[in-house]
Protein backbone atom coordinates (compact mmCIF):
# COMPACT_ATOMS: atom_id res chain seq x y z
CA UNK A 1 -29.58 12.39 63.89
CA UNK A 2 -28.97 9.23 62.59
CA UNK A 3 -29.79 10.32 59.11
CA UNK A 4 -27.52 13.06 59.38
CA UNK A 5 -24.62 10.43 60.72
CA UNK A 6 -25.02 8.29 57.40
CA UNK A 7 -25.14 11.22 55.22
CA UNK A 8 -22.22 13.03 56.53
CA UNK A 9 -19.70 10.09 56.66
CA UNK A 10 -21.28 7.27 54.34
CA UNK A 11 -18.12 6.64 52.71
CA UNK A 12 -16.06 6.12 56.04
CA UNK A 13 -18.72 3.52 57.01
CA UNK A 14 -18.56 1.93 54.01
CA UNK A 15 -14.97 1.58 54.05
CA UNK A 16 -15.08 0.36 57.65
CA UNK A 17 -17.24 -2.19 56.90
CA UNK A 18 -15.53 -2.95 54.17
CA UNK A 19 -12.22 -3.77 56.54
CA UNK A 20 -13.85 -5.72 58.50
CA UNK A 21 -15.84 -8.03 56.43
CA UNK A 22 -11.82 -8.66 54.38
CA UNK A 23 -10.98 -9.37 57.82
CA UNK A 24 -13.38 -11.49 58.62
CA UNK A 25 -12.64 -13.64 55.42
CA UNK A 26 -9.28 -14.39 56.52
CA UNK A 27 -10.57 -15.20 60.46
CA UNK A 28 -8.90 -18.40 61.80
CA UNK A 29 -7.56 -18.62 57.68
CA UNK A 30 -5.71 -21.39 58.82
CA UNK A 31 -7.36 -23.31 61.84
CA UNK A 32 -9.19 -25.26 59.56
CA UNK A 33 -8.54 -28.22 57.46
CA UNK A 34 -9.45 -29.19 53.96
CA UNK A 35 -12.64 -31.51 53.48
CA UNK A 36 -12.51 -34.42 51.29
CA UNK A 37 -14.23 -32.40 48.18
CA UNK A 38 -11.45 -29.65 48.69
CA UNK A 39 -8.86 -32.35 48.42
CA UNK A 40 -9.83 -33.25 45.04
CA UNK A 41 -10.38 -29.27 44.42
CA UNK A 42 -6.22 -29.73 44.61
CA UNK A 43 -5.80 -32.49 43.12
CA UNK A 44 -7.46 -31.54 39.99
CA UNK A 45 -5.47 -28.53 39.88
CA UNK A 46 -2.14 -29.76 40.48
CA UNK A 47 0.19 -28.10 37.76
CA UNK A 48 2.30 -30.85 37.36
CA UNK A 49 -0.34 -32.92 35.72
CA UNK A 50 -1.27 -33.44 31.79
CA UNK A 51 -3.77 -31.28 31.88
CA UNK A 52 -5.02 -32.68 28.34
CA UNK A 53 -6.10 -35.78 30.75
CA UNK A 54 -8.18 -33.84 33.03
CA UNK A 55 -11.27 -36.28 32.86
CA UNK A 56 -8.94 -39.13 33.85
CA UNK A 57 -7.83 -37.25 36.93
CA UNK A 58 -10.43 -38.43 39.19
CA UNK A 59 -9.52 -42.43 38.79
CA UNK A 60 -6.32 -41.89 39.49
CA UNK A 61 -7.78 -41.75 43.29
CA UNK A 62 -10.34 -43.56 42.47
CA UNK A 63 -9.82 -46.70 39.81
CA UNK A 64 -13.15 -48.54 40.69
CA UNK A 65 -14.88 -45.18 39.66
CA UNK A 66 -17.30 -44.51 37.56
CA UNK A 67 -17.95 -40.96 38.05
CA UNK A 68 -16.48 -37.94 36.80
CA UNK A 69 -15.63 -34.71 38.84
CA UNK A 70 -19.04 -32.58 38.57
CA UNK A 71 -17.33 -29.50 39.14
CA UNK A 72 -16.59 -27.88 35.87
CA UNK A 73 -13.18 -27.98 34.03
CA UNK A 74 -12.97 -24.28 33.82
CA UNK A 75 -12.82 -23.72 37.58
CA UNK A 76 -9.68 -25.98 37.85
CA UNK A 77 -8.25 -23.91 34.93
CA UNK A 78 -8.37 -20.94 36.56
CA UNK A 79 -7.38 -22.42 39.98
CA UNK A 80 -4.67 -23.97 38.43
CA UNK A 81 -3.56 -21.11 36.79
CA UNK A 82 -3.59 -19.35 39.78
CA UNK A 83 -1.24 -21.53 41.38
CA UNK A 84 0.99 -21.69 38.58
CA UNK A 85 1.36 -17.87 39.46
CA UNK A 86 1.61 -18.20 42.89
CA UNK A 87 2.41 -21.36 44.14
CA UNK A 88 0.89 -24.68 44.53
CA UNK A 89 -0.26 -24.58 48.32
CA UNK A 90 -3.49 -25.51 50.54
CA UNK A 91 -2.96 -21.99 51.48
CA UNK A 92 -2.96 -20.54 48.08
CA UNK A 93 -6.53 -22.24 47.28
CA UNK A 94 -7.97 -20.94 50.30
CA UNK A 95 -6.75 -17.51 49.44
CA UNK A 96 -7.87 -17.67 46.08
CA UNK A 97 -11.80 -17.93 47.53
CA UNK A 98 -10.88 -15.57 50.13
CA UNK A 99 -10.03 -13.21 46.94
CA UNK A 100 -13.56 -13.60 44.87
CA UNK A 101 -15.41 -13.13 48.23
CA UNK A 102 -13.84 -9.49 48.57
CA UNK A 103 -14.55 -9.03 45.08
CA UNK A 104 -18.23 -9.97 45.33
CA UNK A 105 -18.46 -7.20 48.57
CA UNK A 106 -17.01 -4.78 45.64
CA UNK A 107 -19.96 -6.19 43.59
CA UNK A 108 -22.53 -5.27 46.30
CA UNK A 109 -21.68 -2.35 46.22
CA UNK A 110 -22.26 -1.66 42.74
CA UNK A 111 -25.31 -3.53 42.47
CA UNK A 112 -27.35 -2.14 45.42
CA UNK A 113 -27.22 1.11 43.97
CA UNK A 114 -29.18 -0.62 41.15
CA UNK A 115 -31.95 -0.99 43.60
CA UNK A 116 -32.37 1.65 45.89
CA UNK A 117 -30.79 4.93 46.01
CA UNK A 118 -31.07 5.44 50.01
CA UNK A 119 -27.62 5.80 51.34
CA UNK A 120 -29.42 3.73 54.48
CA UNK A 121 -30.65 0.66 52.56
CA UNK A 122 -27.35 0.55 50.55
CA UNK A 123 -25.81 0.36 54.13
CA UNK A 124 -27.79 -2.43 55.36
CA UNK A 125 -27.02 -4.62 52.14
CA UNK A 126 -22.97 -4.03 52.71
CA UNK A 127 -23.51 -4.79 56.18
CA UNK A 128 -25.65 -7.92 56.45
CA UNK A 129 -23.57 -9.18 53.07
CA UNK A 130 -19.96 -8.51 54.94
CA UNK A 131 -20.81 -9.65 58.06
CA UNK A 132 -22.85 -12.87 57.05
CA UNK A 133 -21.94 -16.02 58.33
CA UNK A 134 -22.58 -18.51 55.56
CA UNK A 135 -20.88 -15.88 52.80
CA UNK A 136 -17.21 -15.72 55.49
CA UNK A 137 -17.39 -19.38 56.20
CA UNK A 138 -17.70 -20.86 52.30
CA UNK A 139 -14.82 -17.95 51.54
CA UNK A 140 -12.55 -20.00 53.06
CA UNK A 141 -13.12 -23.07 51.70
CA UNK A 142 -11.27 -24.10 48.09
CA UNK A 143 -14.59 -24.73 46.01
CA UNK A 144 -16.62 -23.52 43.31
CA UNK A 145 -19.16 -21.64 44.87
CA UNK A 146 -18.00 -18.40 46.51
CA UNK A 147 -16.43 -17.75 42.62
CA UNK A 148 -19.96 -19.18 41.29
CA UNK A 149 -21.42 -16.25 43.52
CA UNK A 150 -19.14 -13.57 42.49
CA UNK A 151 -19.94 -14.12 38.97
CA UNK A 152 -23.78 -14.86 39.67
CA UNK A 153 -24.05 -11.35 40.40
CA UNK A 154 -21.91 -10.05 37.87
CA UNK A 155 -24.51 -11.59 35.60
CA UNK A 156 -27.45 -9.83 37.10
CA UNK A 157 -25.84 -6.88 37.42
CA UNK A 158 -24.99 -6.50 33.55
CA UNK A 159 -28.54 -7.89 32.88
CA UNK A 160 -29.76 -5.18 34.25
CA UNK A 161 -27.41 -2.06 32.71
CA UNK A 162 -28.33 -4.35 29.22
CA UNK A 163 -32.06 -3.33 29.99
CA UNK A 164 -31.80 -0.20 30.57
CA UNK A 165 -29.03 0.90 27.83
CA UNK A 166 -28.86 -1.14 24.85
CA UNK A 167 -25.54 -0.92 24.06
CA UNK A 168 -23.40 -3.27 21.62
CA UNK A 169 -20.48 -4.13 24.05
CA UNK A 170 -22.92 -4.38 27.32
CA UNK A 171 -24.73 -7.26 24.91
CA UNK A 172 -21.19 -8.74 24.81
CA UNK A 173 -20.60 -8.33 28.09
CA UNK A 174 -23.57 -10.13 29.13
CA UNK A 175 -23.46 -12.69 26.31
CA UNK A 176 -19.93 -13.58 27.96
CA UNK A 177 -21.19 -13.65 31.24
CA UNK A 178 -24.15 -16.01 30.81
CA UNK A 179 -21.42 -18.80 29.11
CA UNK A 180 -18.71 -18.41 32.26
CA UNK A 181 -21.88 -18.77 34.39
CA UNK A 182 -23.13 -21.67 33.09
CA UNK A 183 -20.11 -23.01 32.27
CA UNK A 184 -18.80 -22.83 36.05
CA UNK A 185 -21.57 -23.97 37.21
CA UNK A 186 -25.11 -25.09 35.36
CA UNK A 187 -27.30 -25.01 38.58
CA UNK A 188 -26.76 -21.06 37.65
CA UNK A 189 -29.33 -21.95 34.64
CA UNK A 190 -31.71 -21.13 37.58
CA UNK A 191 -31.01 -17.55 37.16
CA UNK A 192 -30.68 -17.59 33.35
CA UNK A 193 -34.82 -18.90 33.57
CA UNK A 194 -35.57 -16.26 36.14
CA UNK A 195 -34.55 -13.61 33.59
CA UNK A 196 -35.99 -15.02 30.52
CA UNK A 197 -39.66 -15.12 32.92
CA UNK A 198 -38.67 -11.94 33.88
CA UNK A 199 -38.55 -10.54 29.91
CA UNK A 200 -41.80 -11.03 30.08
CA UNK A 201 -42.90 -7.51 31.55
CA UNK A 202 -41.45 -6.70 28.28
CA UNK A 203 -44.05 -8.37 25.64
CA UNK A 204 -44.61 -5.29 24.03
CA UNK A 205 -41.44 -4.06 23.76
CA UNK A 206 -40.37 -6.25 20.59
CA UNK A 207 -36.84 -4.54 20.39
CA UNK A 208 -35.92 -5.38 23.37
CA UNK A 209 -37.22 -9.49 23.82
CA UNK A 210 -35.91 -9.66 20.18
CA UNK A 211 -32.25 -8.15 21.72
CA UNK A 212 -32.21 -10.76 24.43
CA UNK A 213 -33.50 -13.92 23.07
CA UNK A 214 -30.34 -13.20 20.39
CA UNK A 215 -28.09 -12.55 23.23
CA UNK A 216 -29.42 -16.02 24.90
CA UNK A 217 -29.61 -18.42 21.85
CA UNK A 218 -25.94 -17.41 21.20
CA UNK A 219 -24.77 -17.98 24.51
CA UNK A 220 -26.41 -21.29 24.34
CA UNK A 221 -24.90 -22.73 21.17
CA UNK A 222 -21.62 -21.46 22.11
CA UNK A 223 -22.02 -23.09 25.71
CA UNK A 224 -23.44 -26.56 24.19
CA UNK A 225 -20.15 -26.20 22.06
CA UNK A 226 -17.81 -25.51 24.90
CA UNK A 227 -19.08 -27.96 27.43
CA UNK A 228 -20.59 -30.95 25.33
CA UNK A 229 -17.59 -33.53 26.87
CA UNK A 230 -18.50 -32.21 30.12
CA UNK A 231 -22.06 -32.08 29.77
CA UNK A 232 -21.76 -35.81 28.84
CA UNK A 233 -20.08 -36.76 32.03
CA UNK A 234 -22.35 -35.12 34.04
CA UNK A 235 -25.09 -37.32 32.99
CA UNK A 236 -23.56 -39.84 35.27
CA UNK A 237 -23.14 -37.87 37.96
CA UNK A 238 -25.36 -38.55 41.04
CA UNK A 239 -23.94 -36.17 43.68
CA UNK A 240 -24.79 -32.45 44.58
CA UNK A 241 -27.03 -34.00 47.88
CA UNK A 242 -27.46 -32.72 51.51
CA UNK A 243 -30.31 -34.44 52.58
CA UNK A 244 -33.62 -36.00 51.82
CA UNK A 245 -36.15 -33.98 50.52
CA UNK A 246 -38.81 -33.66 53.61
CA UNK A 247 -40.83 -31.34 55.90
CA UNK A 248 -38.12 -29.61 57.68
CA UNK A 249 -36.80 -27.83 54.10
CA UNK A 250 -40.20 -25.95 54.18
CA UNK A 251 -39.80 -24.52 57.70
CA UNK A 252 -36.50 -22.96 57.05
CA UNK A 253 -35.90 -23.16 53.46
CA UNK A 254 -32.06 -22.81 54.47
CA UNK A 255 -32.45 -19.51 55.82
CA UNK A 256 -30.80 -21.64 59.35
CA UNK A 257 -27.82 -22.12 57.18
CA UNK A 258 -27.46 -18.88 54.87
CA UNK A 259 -27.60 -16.87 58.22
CA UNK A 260 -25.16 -18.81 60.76
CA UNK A 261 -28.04 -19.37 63.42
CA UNK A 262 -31.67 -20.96 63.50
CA UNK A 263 -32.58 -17.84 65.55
CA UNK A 264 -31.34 -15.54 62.76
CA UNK A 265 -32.49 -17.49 60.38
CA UNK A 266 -36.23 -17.61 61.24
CA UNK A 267 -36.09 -13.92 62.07
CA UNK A 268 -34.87 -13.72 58.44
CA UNK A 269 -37.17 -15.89 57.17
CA UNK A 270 -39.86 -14.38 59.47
CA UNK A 271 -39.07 -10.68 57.45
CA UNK A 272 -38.67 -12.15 54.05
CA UNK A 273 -42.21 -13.20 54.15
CA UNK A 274 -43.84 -9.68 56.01
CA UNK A 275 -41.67 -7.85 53.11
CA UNK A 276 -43.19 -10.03 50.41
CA UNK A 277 -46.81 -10.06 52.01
CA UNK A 278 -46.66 -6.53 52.56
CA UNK A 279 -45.37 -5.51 49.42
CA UNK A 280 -47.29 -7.57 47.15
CA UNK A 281 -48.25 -4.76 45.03
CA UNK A 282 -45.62 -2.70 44.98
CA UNK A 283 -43.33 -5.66 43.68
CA UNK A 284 -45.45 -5.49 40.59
CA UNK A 285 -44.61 -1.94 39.96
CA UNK A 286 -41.19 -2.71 40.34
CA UNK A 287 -39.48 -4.58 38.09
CA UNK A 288 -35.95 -4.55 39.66
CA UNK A 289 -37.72 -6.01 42.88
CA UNK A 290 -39.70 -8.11 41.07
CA UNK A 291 -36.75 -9.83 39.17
CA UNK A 292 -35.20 -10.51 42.93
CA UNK A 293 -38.16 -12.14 43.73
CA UNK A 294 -38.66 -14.77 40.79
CA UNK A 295 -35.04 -15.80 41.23
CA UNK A 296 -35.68 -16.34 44.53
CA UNK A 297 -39.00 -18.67 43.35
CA UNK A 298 -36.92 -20.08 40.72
CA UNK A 299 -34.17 -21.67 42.43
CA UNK A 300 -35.97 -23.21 45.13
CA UNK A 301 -38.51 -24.60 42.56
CA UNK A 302 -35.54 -25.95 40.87
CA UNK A 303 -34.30 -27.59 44.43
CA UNK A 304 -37.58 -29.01 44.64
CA UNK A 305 -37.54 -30.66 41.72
CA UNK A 306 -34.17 -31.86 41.66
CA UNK A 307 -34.83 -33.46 44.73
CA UNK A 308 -36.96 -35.82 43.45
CA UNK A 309 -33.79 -37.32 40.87
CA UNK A 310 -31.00 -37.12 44.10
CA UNK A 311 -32.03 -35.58 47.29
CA UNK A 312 -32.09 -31.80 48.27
CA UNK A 313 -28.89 -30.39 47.28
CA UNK A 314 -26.70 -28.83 49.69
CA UNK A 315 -27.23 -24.87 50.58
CA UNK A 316 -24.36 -23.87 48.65
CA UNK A 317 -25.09 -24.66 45.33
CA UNK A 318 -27.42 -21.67 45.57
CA UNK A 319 -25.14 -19.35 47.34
CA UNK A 320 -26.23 -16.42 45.54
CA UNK A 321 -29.48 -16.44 47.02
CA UNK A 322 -27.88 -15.05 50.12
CA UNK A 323 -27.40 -11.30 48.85
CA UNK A 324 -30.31 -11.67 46.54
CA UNK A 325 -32.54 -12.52 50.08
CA UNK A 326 -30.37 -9.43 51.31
CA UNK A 327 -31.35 -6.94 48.86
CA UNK A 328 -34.84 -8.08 48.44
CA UNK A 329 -35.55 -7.71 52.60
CA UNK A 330 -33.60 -4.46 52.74
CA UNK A 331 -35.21 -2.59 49.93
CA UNK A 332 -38.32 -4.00 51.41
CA UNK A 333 -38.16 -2.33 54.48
CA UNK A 334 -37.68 1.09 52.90
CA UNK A 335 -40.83 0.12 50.96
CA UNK A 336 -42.81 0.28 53.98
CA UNK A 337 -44.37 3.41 55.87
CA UNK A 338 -43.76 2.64 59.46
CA UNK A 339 -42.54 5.17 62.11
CA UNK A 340 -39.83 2.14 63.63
CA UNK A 341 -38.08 1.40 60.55
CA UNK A 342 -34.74 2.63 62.80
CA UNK A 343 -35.55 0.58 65.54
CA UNK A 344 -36.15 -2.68 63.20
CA UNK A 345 -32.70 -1.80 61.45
CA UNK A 346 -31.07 -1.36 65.17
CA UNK A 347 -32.35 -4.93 65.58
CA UNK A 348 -31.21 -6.43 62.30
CA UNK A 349 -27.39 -5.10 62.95
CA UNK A 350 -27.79 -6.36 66.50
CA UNK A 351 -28.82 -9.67 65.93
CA UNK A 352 -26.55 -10.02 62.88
CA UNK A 353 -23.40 -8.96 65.45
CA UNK A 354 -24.34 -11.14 67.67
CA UNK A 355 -24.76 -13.71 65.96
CA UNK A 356 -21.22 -13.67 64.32
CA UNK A 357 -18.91 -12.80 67.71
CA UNK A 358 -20.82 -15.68 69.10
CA UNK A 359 -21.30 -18.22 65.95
CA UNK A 360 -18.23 -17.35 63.74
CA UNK A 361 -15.94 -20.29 65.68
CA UNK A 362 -19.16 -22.97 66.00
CA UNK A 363 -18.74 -24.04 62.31
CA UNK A 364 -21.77 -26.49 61.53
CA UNK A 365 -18.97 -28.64 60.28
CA UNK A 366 -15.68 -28.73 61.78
CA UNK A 367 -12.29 -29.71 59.26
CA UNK A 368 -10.20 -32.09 59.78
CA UNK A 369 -7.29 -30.52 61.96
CA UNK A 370 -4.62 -31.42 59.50
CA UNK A 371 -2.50 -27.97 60.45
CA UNK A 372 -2.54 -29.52 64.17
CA UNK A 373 -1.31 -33.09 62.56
CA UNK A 374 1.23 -31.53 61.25
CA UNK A 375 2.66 -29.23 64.22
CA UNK A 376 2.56 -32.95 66.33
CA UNK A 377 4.62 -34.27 63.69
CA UNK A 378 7.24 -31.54 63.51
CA UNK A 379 7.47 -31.05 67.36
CA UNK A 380 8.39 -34.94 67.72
CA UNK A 381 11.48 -34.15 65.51
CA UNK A 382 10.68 -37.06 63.30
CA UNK A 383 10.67 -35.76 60.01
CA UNK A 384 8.84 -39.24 58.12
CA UNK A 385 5.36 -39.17 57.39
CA UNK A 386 3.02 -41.28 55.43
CA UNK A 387 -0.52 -42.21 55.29
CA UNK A 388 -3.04 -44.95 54.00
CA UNK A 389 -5.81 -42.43 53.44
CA UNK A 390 -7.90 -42.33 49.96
CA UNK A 391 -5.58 -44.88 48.31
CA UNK A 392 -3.18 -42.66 49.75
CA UNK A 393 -2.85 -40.43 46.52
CA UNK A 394 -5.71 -37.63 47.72
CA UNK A 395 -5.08 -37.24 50.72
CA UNK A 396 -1.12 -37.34 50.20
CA UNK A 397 -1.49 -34.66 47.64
CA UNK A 398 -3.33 -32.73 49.69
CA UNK A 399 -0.70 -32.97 52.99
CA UNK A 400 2.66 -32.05 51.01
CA UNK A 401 0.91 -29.05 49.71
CA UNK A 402 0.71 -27.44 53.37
CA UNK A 403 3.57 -24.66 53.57
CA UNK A 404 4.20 -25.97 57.20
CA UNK A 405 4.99 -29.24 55.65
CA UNK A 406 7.52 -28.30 53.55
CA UNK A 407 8.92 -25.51 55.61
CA UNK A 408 9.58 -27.83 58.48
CA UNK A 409 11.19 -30.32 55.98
CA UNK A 410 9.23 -32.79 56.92
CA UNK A 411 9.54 -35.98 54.54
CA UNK A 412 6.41 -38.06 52.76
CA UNK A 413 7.23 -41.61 51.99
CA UNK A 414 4.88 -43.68 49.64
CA UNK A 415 4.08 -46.55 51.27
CA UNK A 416 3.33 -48.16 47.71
CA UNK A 417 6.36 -47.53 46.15
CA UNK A 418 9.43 -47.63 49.11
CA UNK A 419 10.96 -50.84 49.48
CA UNK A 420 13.43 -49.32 52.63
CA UNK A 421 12.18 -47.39 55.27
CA UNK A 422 13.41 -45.28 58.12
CA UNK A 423 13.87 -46.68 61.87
CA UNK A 424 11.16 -43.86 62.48
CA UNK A 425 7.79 -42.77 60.84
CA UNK A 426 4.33 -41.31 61.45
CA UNK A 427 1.69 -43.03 59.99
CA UNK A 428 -1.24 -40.74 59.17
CA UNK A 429 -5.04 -42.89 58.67
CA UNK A 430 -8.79 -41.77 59.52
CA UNK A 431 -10.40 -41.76 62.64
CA UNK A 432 -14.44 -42.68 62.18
CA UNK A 433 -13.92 -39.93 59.20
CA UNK A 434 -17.42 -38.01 59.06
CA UNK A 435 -17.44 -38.39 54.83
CA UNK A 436 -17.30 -41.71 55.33
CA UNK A 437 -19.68 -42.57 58.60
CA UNK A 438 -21.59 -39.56 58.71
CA UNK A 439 -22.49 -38.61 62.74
CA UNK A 440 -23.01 -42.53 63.89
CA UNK A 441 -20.95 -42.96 66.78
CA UNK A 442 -21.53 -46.60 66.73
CA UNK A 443 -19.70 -47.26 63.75
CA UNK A 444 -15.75 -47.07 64.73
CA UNK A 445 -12.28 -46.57 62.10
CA UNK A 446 -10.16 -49.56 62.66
CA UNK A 447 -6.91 -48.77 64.56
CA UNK A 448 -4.06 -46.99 63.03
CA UNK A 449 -1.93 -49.31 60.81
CA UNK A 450 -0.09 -50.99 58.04
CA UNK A 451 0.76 -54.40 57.08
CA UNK A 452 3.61 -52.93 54.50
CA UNK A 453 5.28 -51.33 57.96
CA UNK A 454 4.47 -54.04 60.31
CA UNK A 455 6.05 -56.49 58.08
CA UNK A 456 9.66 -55.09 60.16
CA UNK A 457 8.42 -52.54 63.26
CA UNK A 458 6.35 -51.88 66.07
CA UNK A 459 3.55 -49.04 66.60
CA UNK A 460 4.81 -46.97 69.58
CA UNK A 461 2.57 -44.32 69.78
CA UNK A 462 -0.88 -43.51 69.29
CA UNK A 463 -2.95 -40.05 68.66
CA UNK A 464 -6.63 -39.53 67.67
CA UNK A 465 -7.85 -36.20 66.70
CA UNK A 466 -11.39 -35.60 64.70
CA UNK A 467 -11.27 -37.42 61.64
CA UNK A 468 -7.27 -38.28 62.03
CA UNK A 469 -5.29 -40.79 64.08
CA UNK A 470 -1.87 -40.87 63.99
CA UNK A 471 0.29 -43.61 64.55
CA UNK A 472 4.81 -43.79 65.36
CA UNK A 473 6.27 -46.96 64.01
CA UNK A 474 9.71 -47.54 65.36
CA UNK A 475 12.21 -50.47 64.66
């Protein structure tokens, strides 16, 4: 019956699902605030800068600095770009994610048919890669990684057609693909080993290692040529961390995060090792499954070691784990000979479901409700707003870009650079910010204030939200 269901209507379903996992990308689209690593997302991007400066950027907010921005240059050139096109808004960025995520469900689509021609499988992967938690929550955030994950794929996917039809513009295709990846982001490189391992299987095949390790030492010089300035900076760097490196990584491996829930996640992780286990000879006979799995090896050997220089980096520098995890437990399943495969899938979409109606709202991290700011501002009628935040640039930059900001006319003032002020104005400073403190309740953001505006008024008003406090000078 239920085989029947899928067969007769497996394009419906897939549309469905499609729907709602766009949906689902734009859920609460603007409830949230931007983080502090999103506000420099838009402050690197801003249009109206030299771009020909772009390295200087970051101490403009940050003099003292030593650092450069560790997200590649290219993702603000596109970003940027983008705005250029379509305005310069907090909005815009988010949609711009929101846009690549859709695009990688398109992907999925593609690419599971790559590994398993059972309409069922190919239904589980759409399903559990639309409706996971991790995958809608980082598509609506303005950073590098849900693009870094769209193009991740991309890369796989064209690896593979390159293997198994050696055509000249495929080659191309996939030569191009390797320097976007890398250039976008080099933690990719973890997939780039993964597939030269991989090549191995191929020892005897001399036409076809030869035709890759061409394809790869091109891509490389042209990369090293491309990104030497940033590849420079880098060096300094000493970000990308989540957490010390210690026992509690090896009992979830991040499956708690890439899945929304520690429940979900252990039942994931709990199947990811029964496929593997079970499997274990079958994976050897094939390939396709077998290059899933030493990606999967590969990047969190690569965390591991990493670790040791800075401290486990955060989940979502290896967001493209998620559908590769996906595709490797689905096609697993199908792999194995048990009468209550249909029951174990019923349990999978169940758990999945209820996971996200009762999850999708309990972010692990909540924003800082700048929208709400905002809407206390306007409904007070007092249209003068300005802020001590980040040296005040950052932050600033990031509040004038809010559509609600401008479309209720509301009016930022530099406190650097007025000399006359209204008889009315909102001051805007941080409250305990989390980026700063962490989760230590002990330690506490001085009140709400400025020496530049009490030099000639009075504070008569307070508010305190998560991460913001807001304070009404008066004369």
């Amino acid at each position: 019956m239920v085989n029947n269901l899928i067969k007769n209507n497996y394009n419906l379903i897939i549309i469905i699902i499609f729907i709602l996992g766009c949906c689902l990308r734009f859920y609460g689209f603007n409830t949230q605030g931007y983080w502090f690593d999103e506000w420099t997302t838009l402050w690197h991007t801003n249009p109206a800068f030299n771009w020909d400066n772009f390295y200087h950027f970051r101490r403009e907010f940050a003099p003292g600095g030593t650092e450069y921005e560790a997200t590649p240059k290219i993702y603000f050139y596109i970003l940027r770009n983008f705005f250029i096109i379509f305005g310069y808004t907090a909005e815009n960025g988010r949609i711009f994610t929101a846009m690549f995520s859709i695009f990688t469900l398109v992907l999925i689509y593609f690419l599971s048919d790559v590994f398993t021609k059972k309409k069922k499988t190919k239904l589980l992967i759409f399903f559990l890669t639309s409706f996971n938690l991790f995958l809608i929550w980082e598509a609506q955030e303005t950073r590098v990684q849900t693009v870094v994950l769209f193009f991740s794929l991309l890369n796989i996917f064209l690896f593979i057609k390159l293997l198994k039809n050696a055509k000249i513009y495929l080659a191309i295709f996939f030569l191009f693909s390797l320097i976007f990846l890398l250039s976008l982001y080099p933690v990719t490189f973890t997939i780039v080993l993964a597939q030269l391992l991989f090549l191995i299987n191929y020892y005897k095949q001399k036409k076809i290692i030869i035709k890759f390790l061409i394809v790869y030492f091109f891509s490389a010089l042209l990369y090293l040529y491309l990104n030497y300035d940033y590849l420079l900076n880098i060096l300094q760097f000493k970000g990308l961390v989540h957490a010390k490196l210690d026992w509690h990584f090896f009992i979830g491996f991040f499956f708690n995060v890439f899945f929304g829930s520690t429940i979900l996640g252990g039942f994931f992780l709990i199947l990811f090792f029964s496929v593997a286990f079970i499997n274990r000879r079958i994976i050897f006979d094939n390939l396709y499954i077998q290059l899933l799995l030493i990606t999967i090896l590969v990047s969190y050997l690569l965390l591991i070691i990493y670790s040791f220089r800075n401290g486990i980096m955060a989940p979502r520098y290896v967001i493209f784990l998620v559908p590769i995890i996906i595709i490797f437990i689905s096609t697993g399943i199908e792999k194995i000979d048990f009468d209550y495969r249909n029951y174990l899938y019923a349990v999978i979409i169940l758990l999945t479901t209820l996971t996200l109606i009762y999850k999708i709202d309990d972010r692990p991290i909540k924003k800082p409700p700048t929208q709400k700011i905002i809407e206390i501002i306007n409904e007070s009628n007092i249209k003068n707003v300005t802020t001590n935040i980040n040296n005040t640039k950052l932050f600033a930059n990031y509040l004038v870009t809010h559509k609600s900001f401008y479309k209720n006319k509301l009016n930022f003032i530099d406190l650097k650079k007025s000399i006359n002020f209204p008889n009315k104005i909102w001051l805007i400073c941080k409250n305990n910010m989390r980026a700063d403190v962490g989760e230590n309740p002990n330690i506490t953001s001085p009140d709400c204030y400025s020496d530049v505006l009490d030099r000639n008024m009075k504070i008569t008003k307070k508010i305190k939200e998560l991460d913001l406090q807001l304070s009404l000078y008066e004369r």
